[in-house]
Protein backbone atom coordinates (compact mmCIF):
# COMPACT_ATOMS: atom_id res chain seq x y z
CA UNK A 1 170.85 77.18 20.62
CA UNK A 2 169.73 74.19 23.18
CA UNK A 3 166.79 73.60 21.02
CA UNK A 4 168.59 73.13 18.08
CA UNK A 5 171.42 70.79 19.83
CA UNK A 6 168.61 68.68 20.98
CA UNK A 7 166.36 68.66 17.81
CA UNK A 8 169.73 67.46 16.14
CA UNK A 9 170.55 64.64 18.66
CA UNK A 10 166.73 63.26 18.88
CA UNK A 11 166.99 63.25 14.71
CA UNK A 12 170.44 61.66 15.01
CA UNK A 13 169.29 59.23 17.68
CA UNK A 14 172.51 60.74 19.96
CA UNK A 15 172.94 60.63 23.68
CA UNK A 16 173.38 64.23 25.26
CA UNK A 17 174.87 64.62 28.60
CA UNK A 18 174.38 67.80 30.68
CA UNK A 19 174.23 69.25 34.41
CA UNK A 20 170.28 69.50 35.65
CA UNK A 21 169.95 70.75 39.40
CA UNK A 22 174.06 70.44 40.01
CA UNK A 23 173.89 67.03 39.13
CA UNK A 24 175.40 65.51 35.89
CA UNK A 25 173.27 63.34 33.33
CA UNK A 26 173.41 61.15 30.35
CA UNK A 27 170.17 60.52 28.06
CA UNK A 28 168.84 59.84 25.21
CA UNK A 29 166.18 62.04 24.07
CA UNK A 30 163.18 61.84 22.67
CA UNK A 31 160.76 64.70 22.97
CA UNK A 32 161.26 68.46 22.93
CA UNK A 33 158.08 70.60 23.30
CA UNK A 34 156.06 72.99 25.64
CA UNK A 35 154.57 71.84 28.57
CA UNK A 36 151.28 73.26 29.82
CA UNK A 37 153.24 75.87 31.84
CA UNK A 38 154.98 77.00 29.04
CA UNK A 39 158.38 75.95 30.12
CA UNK A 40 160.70 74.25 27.38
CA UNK A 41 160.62 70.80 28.15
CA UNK A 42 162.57 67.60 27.35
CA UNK A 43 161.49 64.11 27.58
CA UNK A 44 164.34 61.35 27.76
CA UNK A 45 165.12 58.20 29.28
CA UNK A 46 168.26 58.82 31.71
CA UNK A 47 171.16 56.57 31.03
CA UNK A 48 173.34 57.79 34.17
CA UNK A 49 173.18 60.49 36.56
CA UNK A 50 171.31 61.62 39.35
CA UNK A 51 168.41 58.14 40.69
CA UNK A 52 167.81 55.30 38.46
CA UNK A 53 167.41 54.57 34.61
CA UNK A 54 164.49 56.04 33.68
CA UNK A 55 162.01 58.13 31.93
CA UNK A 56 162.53 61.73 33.20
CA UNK A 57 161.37 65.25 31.87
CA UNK A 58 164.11 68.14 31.94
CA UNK A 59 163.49 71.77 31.54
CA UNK A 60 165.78 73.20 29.31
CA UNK A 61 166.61 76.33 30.65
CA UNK A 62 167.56 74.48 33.83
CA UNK A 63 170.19 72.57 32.07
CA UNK A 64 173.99 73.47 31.79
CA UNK A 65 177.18 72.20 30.15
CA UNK A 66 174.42 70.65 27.42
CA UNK A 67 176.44 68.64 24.58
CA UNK A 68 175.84 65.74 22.27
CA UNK A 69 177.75 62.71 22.72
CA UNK A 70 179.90 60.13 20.32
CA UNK A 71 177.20 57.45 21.70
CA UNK A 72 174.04 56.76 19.33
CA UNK A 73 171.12 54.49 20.73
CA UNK A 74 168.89 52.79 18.47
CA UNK A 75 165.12 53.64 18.77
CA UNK A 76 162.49 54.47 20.84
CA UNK A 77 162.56 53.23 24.43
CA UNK A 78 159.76 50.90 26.01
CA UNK A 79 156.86 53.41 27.06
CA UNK A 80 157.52 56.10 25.27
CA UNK A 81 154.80 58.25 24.01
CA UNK A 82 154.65 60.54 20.73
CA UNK A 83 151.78 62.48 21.70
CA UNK A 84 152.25 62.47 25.60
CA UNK A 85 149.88 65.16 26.52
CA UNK A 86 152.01 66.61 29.39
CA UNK A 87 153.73 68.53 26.16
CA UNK A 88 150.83 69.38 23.99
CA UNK A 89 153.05 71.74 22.02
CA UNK A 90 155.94 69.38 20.42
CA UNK A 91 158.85 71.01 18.98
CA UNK A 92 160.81 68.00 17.46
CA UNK A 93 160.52 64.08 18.33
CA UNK A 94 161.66 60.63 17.23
């Protein structure tokens, strides 16, 4: 179910929000995939929530409250990286 909310938003180009570690968070993702772990893993740049703006990975199954937003954003942030090899296994990206 997450993976398919998320694969819709990153096609979309829509800002989730969510709870990660207790803390809320707006982003706008990017990158689903695998990392070398194993672990489900999303790659966005954080609009609000716990630190700074940033890039920031998320494991899904950490994540709560997950939902798309009525915000869109327009494209790929400065720095990001299709074939980031921290996620060699890509499930959907922009």
């Amino acid at each position: 179910m997450s993976q398919h909310v998320i694969c819709s938003a990153i096609a979309d180009r829509q800002v989730l929000s969510f709870r990660y570690k207790g803390q809320f968070r707006t982003v706008e993702p990017h990158l689903l995939g695998y990392d070398s772990d194993g672990d489900l893993t999303l790659s966005a740049w954080q609009i609000s929530g716990q630190g700074r703006e940033g890039w920031r990975d998320f494991h899904v199954s950490k994540l709560s409250g997950l939902a798309t937003t009525e915000q869109t954003f327009s494209g790929p942030r400065v720095g990001y990286n299709p074939l980031d090899q921290t996620i060699p296994r890509v499930v959907c990206r922009l």
